[in-house]
N, C-alpha and C. Protein backbone atom coordinates (compact mmCIF):
# COMPACT_ATOMS: atom_id res chain seq x y z
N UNK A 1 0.85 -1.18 0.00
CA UNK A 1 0.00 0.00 0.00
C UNK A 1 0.88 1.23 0.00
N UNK A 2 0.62 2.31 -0.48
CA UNK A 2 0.99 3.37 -1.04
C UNK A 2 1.32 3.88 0.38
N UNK A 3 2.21 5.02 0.73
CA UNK A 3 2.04 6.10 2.08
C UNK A 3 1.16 6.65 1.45
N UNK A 4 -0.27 7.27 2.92
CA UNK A 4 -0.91 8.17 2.88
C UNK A 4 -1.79 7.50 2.05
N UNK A 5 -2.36 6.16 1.73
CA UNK A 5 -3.11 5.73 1.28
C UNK A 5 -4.25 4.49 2.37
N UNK A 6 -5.40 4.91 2.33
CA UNK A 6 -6.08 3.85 3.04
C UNK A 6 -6.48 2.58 2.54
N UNK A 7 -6.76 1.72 2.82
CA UNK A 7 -7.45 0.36 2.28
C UNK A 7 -8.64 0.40 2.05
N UNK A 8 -9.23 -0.36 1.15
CA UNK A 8 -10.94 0.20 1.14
C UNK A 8 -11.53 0.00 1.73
N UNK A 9 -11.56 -1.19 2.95
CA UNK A 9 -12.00 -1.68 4.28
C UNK A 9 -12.13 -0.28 5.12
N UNK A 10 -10.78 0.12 5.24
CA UNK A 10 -10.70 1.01 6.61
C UNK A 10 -11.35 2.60 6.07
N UNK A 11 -11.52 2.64 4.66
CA UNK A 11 -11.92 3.97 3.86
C UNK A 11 -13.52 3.80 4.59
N UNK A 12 -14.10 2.64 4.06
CA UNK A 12 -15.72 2.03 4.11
C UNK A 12 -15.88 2.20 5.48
N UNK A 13 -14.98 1.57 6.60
CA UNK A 13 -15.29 2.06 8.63
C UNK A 13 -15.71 3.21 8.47
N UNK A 14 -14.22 3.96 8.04
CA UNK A 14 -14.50 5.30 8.35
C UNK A 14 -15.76 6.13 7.80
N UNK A 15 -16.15 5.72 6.64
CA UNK A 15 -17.39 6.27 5.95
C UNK A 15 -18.63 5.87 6.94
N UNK A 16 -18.68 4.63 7.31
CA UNK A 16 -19.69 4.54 7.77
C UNK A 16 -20.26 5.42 9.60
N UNK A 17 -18.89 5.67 9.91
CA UNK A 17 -18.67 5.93 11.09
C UNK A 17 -19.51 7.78 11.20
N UNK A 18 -18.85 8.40 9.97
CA UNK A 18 -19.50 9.77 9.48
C UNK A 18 -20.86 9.94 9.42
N UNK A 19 -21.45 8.12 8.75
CA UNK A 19 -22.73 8.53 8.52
C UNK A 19 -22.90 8.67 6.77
N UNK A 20 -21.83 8.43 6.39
CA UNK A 20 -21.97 8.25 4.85
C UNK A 20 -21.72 7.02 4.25
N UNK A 21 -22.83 6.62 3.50
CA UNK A 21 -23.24 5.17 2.71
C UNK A 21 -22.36 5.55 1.20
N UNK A 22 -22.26 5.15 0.17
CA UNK A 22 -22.12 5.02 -0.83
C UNK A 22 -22.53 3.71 -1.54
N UNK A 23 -22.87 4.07 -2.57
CA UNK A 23 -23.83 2.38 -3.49
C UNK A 23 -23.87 3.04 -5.08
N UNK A 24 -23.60 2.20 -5.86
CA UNK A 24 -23.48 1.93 -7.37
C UNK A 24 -25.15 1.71 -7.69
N UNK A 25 -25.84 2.16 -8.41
CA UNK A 25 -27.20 1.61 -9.01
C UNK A 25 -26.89 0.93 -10.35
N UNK A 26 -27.26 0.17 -10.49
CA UNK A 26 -27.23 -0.66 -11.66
C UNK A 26 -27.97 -1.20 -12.35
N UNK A 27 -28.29 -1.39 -13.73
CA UNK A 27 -29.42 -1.56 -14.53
C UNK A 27 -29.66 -0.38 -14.97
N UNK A 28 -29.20 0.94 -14.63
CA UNK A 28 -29.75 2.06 -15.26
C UNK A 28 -29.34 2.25 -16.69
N UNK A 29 -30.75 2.52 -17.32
CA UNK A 29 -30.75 2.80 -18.89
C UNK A 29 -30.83 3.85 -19.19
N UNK A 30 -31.38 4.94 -18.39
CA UNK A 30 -30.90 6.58 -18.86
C UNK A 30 -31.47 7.25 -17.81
N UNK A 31 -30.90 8.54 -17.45
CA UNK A 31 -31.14 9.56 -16.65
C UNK A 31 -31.60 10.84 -17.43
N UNK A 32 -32.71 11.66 -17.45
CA UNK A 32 -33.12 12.20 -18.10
C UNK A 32 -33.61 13.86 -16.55
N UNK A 33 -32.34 14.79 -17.48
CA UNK A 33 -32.97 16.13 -16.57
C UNK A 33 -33.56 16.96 -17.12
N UNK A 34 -35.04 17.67 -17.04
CA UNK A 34 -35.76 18.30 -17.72
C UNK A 34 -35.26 20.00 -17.02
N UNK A 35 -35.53 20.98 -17.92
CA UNK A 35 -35.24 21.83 -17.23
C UNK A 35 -36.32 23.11 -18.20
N UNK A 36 -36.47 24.40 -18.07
CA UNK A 36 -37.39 24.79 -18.47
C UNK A 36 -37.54 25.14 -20.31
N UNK A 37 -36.17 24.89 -20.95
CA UNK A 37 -35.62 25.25 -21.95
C UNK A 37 -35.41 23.84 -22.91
N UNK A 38 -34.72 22.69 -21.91
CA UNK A 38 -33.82 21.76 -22.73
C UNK A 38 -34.40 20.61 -22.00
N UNK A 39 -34.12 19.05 -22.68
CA UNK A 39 -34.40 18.50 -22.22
C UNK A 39 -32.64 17.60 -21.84
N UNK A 40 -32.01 17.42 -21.16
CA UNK A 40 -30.55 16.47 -20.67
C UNK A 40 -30.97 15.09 -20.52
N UNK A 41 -30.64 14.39 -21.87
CA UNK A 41 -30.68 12.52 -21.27
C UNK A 41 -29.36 11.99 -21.53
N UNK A 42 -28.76 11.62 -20.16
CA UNK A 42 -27.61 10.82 -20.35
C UNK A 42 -27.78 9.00 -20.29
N UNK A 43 -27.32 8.78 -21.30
CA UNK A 43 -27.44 7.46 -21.64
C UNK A 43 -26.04 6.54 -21.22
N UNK A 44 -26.23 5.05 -21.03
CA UNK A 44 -25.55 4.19 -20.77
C UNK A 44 -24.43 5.03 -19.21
N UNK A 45 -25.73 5.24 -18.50
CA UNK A 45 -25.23 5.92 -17.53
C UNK A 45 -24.56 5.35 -16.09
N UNK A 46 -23.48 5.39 -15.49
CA UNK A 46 -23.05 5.16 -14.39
C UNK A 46 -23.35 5.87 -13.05
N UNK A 47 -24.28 5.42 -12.26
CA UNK A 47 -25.20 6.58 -11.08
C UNK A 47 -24.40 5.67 -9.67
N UNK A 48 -23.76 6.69 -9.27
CA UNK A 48 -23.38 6.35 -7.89
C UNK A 48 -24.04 7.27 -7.05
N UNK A 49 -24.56 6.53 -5.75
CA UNK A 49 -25.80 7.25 -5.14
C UNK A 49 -24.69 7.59 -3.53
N UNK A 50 -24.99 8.87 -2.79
CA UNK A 50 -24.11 9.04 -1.44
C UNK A 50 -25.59 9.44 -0.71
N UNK A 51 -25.54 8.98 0.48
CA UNK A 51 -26.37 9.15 1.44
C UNK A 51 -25.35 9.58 2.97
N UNK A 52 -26.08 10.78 3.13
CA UNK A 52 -25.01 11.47 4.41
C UNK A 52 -26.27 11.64 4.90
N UNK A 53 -26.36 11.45 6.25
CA UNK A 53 -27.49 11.46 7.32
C UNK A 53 -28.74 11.48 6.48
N UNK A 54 -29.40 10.64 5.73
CA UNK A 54 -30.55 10.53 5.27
C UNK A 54 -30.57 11.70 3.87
N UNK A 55 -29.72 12.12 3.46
CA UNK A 55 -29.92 13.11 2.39
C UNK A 55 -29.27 12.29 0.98
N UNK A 56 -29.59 12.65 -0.16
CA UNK A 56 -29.50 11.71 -1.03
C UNK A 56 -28.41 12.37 -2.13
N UNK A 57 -27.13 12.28 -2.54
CA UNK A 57 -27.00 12.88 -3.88
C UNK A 57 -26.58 12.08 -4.79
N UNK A 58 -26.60 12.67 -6.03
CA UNK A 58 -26.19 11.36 -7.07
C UNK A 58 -25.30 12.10 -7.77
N UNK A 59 -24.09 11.29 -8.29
CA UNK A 59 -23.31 11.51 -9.43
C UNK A 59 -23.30 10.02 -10.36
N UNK A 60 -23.89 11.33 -11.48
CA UNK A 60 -23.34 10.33 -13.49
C UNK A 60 -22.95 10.58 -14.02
N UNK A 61 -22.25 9.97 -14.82
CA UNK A 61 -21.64 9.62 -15.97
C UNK A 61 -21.66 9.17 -17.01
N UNK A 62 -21.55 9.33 -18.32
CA UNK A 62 -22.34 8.93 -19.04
C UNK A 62 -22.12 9.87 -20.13
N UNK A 63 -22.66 9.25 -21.78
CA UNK A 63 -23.06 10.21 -22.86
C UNK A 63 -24.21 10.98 -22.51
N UNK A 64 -23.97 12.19 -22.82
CA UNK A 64 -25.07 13.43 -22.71
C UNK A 64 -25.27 13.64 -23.95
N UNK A 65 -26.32 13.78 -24.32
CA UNK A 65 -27.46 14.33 -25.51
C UNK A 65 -28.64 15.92 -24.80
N UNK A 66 -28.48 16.18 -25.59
CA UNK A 66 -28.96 17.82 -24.70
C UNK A 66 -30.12 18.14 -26.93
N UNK A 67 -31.53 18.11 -26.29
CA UNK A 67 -32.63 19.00 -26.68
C UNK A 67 -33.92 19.60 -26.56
N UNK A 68 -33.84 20.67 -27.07
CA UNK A 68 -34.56 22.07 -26.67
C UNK A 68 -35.89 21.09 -26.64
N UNK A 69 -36.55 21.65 -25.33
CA UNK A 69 -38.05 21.44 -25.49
C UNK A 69 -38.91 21.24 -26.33
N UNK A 70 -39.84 20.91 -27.42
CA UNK A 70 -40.86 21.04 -28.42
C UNK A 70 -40.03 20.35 -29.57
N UNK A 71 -38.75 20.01 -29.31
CA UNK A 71 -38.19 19.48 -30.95
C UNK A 71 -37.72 17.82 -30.61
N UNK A 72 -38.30 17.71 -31.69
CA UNK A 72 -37.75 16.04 -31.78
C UNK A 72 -36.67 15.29 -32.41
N UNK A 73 -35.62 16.23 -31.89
CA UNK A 73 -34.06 15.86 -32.77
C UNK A 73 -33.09 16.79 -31.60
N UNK A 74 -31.79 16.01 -31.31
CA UNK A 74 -30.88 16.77 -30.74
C UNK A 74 -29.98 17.38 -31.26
N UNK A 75 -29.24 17.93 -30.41
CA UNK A 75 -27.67 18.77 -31.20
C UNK A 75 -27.24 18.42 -31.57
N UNK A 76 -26.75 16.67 -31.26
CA UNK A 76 -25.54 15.78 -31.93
C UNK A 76 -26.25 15.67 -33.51
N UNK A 77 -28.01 15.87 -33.70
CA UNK A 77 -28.47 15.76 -35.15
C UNK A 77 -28.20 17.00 -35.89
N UNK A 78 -28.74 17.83 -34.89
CA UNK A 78 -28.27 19.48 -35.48
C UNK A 78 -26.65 20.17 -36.43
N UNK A 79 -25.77 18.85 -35.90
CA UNK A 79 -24.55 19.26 -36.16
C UNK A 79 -24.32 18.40 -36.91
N UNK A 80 -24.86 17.12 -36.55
CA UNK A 80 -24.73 16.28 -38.20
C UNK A 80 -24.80 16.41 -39.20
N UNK A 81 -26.26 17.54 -39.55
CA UNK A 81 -26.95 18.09 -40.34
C UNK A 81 -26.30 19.05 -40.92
N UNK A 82 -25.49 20.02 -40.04
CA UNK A 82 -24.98 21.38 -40.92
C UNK A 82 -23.49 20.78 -41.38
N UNK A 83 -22.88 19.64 -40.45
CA UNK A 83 -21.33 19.36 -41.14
C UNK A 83 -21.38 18.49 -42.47
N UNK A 84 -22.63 17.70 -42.77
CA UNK A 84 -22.22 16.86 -43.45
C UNK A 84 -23.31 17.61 -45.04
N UNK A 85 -23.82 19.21 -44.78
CA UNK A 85 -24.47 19.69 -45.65
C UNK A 85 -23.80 20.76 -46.13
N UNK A 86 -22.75 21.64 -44.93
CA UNK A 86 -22.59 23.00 -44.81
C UNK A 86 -24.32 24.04 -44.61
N UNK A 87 -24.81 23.67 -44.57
CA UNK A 87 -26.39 24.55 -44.33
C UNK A 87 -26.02 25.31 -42.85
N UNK A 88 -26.62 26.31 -42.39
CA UNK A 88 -26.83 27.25 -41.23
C UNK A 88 -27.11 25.95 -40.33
N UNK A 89 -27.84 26.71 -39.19
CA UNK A 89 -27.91 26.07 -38.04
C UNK A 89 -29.96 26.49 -38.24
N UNK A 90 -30.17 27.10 -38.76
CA UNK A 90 -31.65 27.59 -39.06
C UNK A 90 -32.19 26.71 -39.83
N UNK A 91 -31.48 26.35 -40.71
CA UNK A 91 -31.36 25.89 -42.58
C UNK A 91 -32.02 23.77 -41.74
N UNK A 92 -30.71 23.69 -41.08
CA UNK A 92 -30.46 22.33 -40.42
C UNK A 92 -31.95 22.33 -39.53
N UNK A 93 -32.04 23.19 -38.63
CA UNK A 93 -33.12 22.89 -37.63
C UNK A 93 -34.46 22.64 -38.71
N UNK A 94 -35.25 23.47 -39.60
CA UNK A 94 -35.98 23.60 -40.57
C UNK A 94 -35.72 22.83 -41.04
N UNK A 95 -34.85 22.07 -41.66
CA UNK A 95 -34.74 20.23 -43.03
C UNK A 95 -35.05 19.55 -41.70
N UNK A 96 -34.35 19.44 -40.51
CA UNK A 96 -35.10 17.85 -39.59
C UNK A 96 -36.41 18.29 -39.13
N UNK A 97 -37.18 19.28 -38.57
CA UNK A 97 -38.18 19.46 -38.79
C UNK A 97 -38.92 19.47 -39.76
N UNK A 98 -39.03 19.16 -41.03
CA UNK A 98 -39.54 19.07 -42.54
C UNK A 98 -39.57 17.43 -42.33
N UNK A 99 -38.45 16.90 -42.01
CA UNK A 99 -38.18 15.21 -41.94
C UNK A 99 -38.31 14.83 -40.76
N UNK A 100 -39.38 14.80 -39.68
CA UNK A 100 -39.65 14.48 -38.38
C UNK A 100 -39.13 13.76 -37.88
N UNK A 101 -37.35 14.59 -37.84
CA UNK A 101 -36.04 14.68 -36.71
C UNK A 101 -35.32 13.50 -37.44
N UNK A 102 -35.37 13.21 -38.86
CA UNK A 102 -35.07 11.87 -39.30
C UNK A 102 -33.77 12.57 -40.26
N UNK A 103 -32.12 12.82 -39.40
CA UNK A 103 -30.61 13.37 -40.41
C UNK A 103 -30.66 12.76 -41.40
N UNK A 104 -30.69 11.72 -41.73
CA UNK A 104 -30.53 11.28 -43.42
C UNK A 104 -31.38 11.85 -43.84
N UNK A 105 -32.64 11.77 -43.78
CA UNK A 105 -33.57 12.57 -44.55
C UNK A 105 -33.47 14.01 -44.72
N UNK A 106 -32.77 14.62 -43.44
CA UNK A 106 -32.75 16.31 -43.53
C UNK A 106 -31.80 16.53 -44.55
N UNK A 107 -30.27 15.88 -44.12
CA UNK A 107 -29.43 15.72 -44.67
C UNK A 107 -29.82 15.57 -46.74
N UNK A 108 -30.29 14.57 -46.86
CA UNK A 108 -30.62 14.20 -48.55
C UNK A 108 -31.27 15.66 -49.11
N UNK A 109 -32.42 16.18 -48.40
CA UNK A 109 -32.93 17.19 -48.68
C UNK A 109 -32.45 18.73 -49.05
N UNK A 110 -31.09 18.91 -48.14
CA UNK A 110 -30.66 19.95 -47.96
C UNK A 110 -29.66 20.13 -49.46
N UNK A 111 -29.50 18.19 -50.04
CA UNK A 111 -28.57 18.32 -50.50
C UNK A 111 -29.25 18.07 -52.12
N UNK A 112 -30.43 17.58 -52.45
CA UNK A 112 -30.99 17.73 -53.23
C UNK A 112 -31.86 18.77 -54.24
């Protein structure tokens, strides 16, 4: 063992001794944060849960996909759309909305 390094035994005493749990959730298929603008779903996500005197927080990890409220296509499509067309970012949003959020289709269109 390293100096200045604990064992995970004596890390886990001491955690528990504070009053802090730590636990892995598993099986999770996506975490999704809504907010008043965007919608945040992180996928193939890693959620480690901490509990300090009955209070709960979570940290994930994970691919993030981030889109605006009312649209049915994200940024990673948005940018698909204008790199593989050169079109605006207006041009792009307007072709996957025309093709209900479907890039090949915006994409063919923009380019046809």
């Amino acid at each position: 063992m390293l100096p200045g390094r604990m064992n995970p035994k004596q890390m886990e005493r001491m955690m528990r001794k504070m009053g802090l749990n730590m636990e892995e959730l598993t099986d999770v298929r996506d975490v999704v944060i809504t907010t008043a603008t965007k919608e945040i779903r992180i996928t193939d996500p890693q959620v480690t849960v901490m509990n300090v005197h009955g209070e709960h927080s979570y940290q994930i990890q994970g691919k993030v996909e981030e889109k605006a409220l009312g649209e049915a296509f994200t940024q990673e499509d948005i940018d698909l759309v204008m790199g593989q067309t050169g079109a605006s970012r207006d041009k792009a949003i307007e072709a996957l909305k025309s093709c209900n959020g479907e890039p090949a289709e915006a994409i063919i269109r923009l380019m046809g």
